[in-house]
C-alpha atoms as a PDB file:
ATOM      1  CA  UNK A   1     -34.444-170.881 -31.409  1.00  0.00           C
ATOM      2  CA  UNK A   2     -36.673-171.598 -28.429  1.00  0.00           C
ATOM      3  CA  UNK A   3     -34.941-171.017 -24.833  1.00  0.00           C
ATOM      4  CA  UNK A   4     -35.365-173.709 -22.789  1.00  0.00           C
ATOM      5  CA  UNK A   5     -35.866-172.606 -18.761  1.00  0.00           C
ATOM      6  CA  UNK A   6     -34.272-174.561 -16.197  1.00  0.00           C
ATOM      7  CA  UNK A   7     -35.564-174.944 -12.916  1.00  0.00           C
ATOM      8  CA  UNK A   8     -32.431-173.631 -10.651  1.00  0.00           C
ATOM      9  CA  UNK A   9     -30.719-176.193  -7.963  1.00  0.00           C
ATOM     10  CA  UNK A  10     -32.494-177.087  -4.943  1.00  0.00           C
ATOM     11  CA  UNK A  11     -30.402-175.702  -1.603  1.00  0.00           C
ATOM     12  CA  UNK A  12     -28.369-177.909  -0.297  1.00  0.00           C
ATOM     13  CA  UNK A  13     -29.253-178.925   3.582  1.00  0.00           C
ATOM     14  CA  UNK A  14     -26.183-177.481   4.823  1.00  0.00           C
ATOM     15  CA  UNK A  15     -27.371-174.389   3.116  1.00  0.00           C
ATOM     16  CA  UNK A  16     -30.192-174.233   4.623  1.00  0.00           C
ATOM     17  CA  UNK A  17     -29.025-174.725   8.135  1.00  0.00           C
ATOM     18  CA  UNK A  18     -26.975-172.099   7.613  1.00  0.00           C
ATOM     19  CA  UNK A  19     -29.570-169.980   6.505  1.00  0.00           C
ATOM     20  CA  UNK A  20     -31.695-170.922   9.630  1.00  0.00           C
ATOM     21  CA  UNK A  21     -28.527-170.425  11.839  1.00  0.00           C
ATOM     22  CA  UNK A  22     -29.019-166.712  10.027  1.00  0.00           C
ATOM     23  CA  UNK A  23     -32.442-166.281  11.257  1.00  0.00           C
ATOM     24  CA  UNK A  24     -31.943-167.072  15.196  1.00  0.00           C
ATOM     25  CA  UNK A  25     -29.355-164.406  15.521  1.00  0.00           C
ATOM     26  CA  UNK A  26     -30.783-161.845  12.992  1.00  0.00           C
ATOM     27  CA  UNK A  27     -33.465-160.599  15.152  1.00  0.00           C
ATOM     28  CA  UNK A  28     -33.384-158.523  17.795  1.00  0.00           C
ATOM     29  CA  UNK A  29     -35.166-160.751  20.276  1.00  0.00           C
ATOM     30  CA  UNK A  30     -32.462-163.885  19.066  1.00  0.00           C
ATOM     31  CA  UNK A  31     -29.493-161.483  19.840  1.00  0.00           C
ATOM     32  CA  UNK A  32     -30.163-160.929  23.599  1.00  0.00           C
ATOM     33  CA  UNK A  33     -31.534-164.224  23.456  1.00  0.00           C
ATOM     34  CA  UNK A  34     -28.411-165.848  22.644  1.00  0.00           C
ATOM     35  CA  UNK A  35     -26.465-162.873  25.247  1.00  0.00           C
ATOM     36  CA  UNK A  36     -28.664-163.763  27.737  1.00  0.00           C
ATOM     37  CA  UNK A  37     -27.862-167.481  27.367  1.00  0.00           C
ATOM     38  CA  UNK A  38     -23.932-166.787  27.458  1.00  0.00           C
ATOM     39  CA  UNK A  39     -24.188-164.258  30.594  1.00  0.00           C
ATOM     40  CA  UNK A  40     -25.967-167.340  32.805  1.00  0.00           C
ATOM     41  CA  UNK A  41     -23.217-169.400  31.770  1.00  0.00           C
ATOM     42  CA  UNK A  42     -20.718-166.516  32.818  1.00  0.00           C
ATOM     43  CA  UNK A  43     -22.933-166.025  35.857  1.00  0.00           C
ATOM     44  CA  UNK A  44     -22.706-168.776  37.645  1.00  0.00           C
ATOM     45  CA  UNK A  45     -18.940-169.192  38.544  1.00  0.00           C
ATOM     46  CA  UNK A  46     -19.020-166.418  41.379  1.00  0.00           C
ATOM     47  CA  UNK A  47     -21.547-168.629  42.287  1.00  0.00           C
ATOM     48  CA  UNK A  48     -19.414-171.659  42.814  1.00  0.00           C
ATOM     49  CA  UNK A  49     -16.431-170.441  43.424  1.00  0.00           C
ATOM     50  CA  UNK A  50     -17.778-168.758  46.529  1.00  0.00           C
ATOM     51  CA  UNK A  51     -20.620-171.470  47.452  1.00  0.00           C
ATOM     52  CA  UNK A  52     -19.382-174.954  47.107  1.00  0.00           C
ATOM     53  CA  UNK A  53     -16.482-176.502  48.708  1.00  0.00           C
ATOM     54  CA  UNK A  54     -12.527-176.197  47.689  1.00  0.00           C
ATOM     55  CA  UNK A  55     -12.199-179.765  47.089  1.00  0.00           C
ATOM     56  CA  UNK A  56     -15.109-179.911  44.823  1.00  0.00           C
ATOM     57  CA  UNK A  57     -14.360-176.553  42.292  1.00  0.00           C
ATOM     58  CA  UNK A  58     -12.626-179.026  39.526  1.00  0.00           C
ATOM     59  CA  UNK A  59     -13.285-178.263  35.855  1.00  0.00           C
ATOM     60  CA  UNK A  60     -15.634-180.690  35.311  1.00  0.00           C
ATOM     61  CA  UNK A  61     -17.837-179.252  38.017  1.00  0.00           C
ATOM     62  CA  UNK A  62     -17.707-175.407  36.815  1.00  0.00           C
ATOM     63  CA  UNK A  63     -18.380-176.355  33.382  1.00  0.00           C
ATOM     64  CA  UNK A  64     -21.579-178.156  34.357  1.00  0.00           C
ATOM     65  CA  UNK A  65     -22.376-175.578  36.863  1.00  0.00           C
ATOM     66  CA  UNK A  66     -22.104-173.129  33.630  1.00  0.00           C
ATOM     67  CA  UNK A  67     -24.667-175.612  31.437  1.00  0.00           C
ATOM     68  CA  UNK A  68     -27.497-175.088  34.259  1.00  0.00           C
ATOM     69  CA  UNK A  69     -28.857-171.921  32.764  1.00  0.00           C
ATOM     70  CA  UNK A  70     -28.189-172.906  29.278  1.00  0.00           C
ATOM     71  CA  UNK A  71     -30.262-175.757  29.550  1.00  0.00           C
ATOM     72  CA  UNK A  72     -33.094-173.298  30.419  1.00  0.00           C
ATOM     73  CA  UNK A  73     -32.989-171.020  28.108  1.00  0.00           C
ATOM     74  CA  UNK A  74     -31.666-173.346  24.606  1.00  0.00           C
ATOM     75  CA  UNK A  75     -35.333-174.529  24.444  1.00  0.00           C
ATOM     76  CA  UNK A  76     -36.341-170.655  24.046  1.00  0.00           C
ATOM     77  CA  UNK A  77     -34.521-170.576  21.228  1.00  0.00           C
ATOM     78  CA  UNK A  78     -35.617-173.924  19.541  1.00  0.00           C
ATOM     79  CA  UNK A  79     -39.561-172.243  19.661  1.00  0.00           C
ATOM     80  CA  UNK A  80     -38.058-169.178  18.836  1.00  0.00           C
ATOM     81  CA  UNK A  81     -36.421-170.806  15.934  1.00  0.00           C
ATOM     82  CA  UNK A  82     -39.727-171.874  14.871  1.00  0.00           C
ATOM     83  CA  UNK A  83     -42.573-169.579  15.751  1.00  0.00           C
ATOM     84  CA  UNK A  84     -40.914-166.732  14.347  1.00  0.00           C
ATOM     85  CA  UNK A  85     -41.512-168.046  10.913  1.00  0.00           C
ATOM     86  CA  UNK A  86     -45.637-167.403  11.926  1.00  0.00           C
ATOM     87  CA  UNK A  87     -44.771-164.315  14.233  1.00  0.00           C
ATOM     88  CA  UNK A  88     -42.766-162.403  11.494  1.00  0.00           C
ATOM     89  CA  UNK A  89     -44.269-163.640   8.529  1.00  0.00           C
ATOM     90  CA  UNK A  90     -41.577-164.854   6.999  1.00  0.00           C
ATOM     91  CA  UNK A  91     -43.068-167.742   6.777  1.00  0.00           C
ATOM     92  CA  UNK A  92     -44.528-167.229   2.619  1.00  0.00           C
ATOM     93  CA  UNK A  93     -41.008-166.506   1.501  1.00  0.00           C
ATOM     94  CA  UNK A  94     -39.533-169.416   3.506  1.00  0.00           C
ATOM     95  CA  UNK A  95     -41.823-172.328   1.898  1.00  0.00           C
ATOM     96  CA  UNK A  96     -42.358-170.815  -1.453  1.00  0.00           C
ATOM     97  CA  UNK A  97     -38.689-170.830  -2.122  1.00  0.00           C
ATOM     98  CA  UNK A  98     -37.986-174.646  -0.405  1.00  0.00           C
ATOM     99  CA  UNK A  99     -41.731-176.358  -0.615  1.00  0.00           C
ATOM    100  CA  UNK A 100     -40.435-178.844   1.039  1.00  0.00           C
ATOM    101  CA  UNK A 101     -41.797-177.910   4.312  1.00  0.00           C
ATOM    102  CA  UNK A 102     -39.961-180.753   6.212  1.00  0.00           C
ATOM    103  CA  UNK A 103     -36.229-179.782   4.838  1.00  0.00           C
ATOM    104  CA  UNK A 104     -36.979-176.311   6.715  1.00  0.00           C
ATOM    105  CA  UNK A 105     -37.625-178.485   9.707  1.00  0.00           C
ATOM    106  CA  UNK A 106     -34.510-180.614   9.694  1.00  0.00           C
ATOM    107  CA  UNK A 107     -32.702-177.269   9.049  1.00  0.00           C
ATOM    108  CA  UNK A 108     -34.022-175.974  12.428  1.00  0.00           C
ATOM    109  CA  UNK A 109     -33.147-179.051  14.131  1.00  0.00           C
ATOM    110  CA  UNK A 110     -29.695-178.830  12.459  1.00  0.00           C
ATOM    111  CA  UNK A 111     -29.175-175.370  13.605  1.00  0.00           C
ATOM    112  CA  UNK A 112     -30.353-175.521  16.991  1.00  0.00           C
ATOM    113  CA  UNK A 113     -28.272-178.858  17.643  1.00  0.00           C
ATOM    114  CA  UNK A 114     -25.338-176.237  15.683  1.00  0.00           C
ATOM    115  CA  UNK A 115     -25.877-173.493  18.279  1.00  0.00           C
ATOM    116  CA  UNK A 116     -26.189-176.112  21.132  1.00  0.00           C
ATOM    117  CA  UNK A 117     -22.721-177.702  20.355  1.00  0.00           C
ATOM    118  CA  UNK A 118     -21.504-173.842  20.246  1.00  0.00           C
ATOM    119  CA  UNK A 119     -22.672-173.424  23.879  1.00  0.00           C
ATOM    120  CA  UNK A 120     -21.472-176.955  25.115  1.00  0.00           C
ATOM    121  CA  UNK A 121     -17.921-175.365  23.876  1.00  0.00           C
ATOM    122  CA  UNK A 122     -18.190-172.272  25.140  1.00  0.00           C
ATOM    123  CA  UNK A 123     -18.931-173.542  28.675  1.00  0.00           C
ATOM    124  CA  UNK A 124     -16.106-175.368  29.044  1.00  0.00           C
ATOM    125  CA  UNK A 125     -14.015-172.448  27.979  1.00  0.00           C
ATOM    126  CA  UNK A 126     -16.072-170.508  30.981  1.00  0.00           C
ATOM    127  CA  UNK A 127     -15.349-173.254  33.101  1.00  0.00           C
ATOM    128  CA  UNK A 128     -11.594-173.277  32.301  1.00  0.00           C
ATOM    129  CA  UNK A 129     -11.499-169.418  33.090  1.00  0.00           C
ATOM    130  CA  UNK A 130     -13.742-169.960  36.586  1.00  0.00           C
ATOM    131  CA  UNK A 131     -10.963-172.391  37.681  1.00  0.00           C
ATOM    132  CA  UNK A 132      -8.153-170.256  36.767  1.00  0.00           C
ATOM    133  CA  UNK A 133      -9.695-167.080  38.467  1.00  0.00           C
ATOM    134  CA  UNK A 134     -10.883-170.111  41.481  1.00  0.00           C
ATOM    135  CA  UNK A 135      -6.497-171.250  41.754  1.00  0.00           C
ATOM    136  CA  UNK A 136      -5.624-167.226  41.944  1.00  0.00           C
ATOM    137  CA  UNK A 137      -7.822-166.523  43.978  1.00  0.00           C
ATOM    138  CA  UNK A 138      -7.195-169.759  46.388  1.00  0.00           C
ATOM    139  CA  UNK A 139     -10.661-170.705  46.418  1.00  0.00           C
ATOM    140  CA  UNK A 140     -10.123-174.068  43.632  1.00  0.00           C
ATOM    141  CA  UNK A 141      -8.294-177.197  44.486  1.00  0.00           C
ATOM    142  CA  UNK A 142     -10.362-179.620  42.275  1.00  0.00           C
ATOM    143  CA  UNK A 143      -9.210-181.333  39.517  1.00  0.00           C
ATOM    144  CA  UNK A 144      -8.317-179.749  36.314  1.00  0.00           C
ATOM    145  CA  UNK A 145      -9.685-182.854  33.823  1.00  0.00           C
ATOM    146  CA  UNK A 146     -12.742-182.796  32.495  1.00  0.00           C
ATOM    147  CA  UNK A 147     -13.887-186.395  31.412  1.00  0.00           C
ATOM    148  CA  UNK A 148     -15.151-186.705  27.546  1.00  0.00           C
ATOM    149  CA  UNK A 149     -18.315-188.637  28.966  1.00  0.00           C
ATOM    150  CA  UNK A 150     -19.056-185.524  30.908  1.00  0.00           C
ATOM    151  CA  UNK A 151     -18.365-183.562  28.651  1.00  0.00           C
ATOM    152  CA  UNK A 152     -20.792-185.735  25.854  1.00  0.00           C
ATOM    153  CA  UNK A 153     -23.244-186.265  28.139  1.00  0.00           C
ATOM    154  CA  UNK A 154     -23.651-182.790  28.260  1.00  0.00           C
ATOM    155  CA  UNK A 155     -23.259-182.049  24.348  1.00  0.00           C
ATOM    156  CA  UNK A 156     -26.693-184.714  24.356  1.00  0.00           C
ATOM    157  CA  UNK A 157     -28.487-183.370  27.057  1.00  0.00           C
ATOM    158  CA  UNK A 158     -27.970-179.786  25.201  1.00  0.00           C
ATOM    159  CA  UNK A 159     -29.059-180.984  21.771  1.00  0.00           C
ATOM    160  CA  UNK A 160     -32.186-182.675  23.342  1.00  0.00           C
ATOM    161  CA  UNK A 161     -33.448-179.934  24.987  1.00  0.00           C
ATOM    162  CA  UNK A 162     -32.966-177.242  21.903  1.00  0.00           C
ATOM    163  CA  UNK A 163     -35.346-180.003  20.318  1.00  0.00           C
ATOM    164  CA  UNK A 164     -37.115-179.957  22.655  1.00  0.00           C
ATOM    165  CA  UNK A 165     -38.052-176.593  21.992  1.00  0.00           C
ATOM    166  CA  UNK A 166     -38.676-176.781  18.316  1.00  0.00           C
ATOM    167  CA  UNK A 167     -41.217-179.561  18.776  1.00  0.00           C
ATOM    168  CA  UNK A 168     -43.245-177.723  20.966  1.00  0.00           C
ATOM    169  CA  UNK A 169     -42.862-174.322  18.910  1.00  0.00           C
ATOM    170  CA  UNK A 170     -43.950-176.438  15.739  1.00  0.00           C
ATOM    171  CA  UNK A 171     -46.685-178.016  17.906  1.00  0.00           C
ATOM    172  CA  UNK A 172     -48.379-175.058  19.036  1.00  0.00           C
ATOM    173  CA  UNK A 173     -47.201-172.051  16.639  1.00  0.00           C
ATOM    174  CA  UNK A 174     -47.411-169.227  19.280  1.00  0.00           C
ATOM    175  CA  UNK A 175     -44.349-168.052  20.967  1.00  0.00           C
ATOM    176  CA  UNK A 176     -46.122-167.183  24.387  1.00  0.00           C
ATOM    177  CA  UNK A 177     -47.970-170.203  24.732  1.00  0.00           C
ATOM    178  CA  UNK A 178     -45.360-172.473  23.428  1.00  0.00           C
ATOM    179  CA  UNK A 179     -43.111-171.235  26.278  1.00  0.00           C
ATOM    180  CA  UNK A 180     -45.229-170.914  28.762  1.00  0.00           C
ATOM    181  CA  UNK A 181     -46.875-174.744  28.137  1.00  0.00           C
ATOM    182  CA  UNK A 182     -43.390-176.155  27.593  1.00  0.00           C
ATOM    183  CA  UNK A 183     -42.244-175.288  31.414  1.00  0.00           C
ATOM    184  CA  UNK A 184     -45.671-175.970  32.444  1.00  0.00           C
ATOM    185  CA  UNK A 185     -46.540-179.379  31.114  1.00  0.00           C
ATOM    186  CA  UNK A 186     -43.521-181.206  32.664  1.00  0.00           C
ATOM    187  CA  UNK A 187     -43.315-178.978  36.201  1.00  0.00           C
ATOM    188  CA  UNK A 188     -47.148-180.106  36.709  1.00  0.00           C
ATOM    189  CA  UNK A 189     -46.425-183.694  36.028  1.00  0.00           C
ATOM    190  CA  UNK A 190     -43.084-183.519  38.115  1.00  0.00           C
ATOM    191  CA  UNK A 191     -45.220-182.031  41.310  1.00  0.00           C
ATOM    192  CA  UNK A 192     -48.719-184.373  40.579  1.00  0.00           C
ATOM    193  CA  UNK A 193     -45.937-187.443  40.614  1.00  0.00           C
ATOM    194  CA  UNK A 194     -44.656-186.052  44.158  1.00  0.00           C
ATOM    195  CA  UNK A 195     -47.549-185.430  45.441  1.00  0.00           C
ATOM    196  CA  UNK A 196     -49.899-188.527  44.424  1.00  0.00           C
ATOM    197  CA  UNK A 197     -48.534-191.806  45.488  1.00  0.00           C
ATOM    198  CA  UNK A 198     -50.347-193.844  42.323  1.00  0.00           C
ATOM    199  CA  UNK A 199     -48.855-191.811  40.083  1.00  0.00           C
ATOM    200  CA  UNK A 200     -45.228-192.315  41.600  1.00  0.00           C
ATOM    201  CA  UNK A 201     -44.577-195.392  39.362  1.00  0.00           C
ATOM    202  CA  UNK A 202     -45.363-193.848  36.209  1.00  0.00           C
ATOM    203  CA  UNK A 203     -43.723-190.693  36.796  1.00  0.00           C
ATOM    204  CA  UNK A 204     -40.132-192.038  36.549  1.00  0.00           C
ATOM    205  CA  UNK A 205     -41.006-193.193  33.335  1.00  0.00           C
ATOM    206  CA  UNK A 206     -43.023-190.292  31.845  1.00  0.00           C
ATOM    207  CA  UNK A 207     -40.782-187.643  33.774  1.00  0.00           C
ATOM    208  CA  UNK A 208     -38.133-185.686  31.759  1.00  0.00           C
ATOM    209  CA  UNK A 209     -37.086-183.860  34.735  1.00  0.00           C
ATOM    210  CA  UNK A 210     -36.058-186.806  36.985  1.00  0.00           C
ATOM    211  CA  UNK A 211     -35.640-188.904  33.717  1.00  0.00           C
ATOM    212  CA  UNK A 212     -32.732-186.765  32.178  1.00  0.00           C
ATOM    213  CA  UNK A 213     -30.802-185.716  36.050  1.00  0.00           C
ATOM    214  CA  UNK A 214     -29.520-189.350  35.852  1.00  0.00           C
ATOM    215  CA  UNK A 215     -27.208-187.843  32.612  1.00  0.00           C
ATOM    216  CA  UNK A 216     -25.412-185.918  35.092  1.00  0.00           C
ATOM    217  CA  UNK A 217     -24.425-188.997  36.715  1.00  0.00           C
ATOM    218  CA  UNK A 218     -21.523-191.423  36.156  1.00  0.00           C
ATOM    219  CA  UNK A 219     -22.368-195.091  35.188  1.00  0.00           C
ATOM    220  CA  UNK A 220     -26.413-194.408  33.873  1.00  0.00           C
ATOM    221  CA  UNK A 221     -27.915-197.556  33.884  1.00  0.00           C
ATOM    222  CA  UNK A 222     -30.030-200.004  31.354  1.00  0.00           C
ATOM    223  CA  UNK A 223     -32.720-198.824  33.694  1.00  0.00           C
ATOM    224  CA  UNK A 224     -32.210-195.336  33.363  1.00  0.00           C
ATOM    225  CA  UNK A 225     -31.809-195.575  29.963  1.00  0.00           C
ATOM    226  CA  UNK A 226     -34.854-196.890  29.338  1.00  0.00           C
ATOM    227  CA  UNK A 227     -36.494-194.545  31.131  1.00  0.00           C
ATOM    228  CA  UNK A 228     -34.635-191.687  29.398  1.00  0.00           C
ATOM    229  CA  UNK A 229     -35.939-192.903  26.156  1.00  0.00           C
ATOM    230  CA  UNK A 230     -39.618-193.579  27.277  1.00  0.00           C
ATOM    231  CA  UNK A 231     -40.051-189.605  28.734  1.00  0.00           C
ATOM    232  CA  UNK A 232     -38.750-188.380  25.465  1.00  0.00           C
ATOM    233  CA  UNK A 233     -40.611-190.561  23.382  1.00  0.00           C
ATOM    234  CA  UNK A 234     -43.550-188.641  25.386  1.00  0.00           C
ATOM    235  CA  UNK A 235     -42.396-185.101  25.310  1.00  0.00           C
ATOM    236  CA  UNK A 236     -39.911-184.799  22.216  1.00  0.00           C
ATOM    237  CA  UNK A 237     -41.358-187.681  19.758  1.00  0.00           C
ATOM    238  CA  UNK A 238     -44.820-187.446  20.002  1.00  0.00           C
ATOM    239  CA  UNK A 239     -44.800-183.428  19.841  1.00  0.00           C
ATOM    240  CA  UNK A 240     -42.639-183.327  17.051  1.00  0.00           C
ATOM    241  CA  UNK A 241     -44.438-185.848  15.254  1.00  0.00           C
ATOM    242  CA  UNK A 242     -47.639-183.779  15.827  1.00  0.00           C
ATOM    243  CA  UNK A 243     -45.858-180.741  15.241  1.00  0.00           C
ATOM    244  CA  UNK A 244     -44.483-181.835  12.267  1.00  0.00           C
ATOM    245  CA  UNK A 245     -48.075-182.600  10.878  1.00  0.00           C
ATOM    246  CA  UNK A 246     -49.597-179.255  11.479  1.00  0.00           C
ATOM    247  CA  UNK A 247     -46.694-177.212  10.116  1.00  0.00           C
ATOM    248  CA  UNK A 248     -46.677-179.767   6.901  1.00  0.00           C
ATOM    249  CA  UNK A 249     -50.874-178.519   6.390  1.00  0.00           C
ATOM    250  CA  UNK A 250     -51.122-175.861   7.881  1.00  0.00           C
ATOM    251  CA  UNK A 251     -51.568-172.564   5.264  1.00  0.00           C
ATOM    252  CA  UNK A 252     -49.613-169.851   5.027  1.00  0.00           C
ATOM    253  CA  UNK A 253     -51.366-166.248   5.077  1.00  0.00           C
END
């Protein structure tokens, strides 16, 4: 009797985001990554508590206050997320067991928007303790509600940036210049918009930096919106498209 061979199950999605999730905190570098991330959240309530006015210490305000230096660092993770596939070669075992090279992908966007959401929550825990320690120690009289639109707004602006970061890690492939372009690119187009009047006009369109501060705000217009969309179509669409491309063809040594 002739055995007949199956080919075994494909993994699931969610098993592969959690697999991915697996990777960013199973290296050294993705462990104090991820502690360094927490510690600037933790970091900046002395700041606030002992900088900004009484009145103006309220929840809402100490957990965004905690999302400034998670917002820097989540897109180190996103290229980490991806470049380590290259840097470690991991990268033969990864696509010869899911060929599919662009299931991998939504798996890292999955996990990073995972690890984001994990953040978003744990800053509003750290801004819940910063304005209990800010009412003992007299220093808080602002409101103890935090608004779900803040609160989403910040959950979005989180997830985009983490993206963010994979595109450009997919995009370029090389930890070191991945990060280093990624704050370059859009600080040189913020100060060229500043400093040259012609490009003024175009630069609140094409400039993430000014485009996604309006978030933070209450009441974001049409306007805004727009413009919100058109600077990430730039700097998150067109790199992960790209990026997409080269990581689809490019070979694996």
């Amino acid at each position: 009797m002739t055995a007949v061979l199956t080919a075994p199950p494909r993994p699931t999605l969610g098993r592969l985001t959690a697999v991915e999730l697996r990777k960013m905190v199973d290296t050294r570098a993705g462990r104090w990554l991820l502690v360094l991330i927490a510690l600037s959240a933790v970091a900046m309530m002395p700041v606030v508590l002992y900088a900004a006015p009484a009145d103006e210490q309220s929840l809402g305000q100490l957990f965004a206050a905690s999302q400034i230096g998670v917002s820097l660092l989540l897109p180190v993770l996103g290229i980490m997320s991806v470049t380590s596939e290259w840097s470690q070669r991991t990268a033969l075992a990864t696509f010869t067991l899911v060929p599919e090279r662009s299931r991998i992908l939504t798996a890292k966007l999955l996990g990073g928007a995972c690890l984001a959401g994990a953040f978003v929550a744990a800053g509003i825990a750290v801004g819940f303790l910063g304005r209990v320690a800010g009412a003992a120690l007299g220093r808080s009289t602002g409101s103890w509600s935090l608004p779900l639109p803040v609160a989403g707004t910040m959950l979005l602006f989180a997830v985009i940036m983490v993206s963010m970061g994979v595109a450009f890690g997919m995009l370029f492939m090389n930890p070191p210049l991945a990060i280093v372009l990624y704050f370059l690119l859009p600080t040189l187009w913020t100060t060229l918009g500043q400093m040259v009047p012609r490009l003024e006009g175009p630069a609140r369109w094409l400039d993430t930096n000014r485009a996604l501060d309006t978030l933070t705000d209450p009441g974001v217009t049409a306007t805004e919106w727009a413009r919100i969309a058109t600077s990430l179509a730039v700097w998150l669409l067109v790199p992960l498209a790209a990026g997409t491309v080269r990581l689809v063809r490019r070979e694996v040594k």
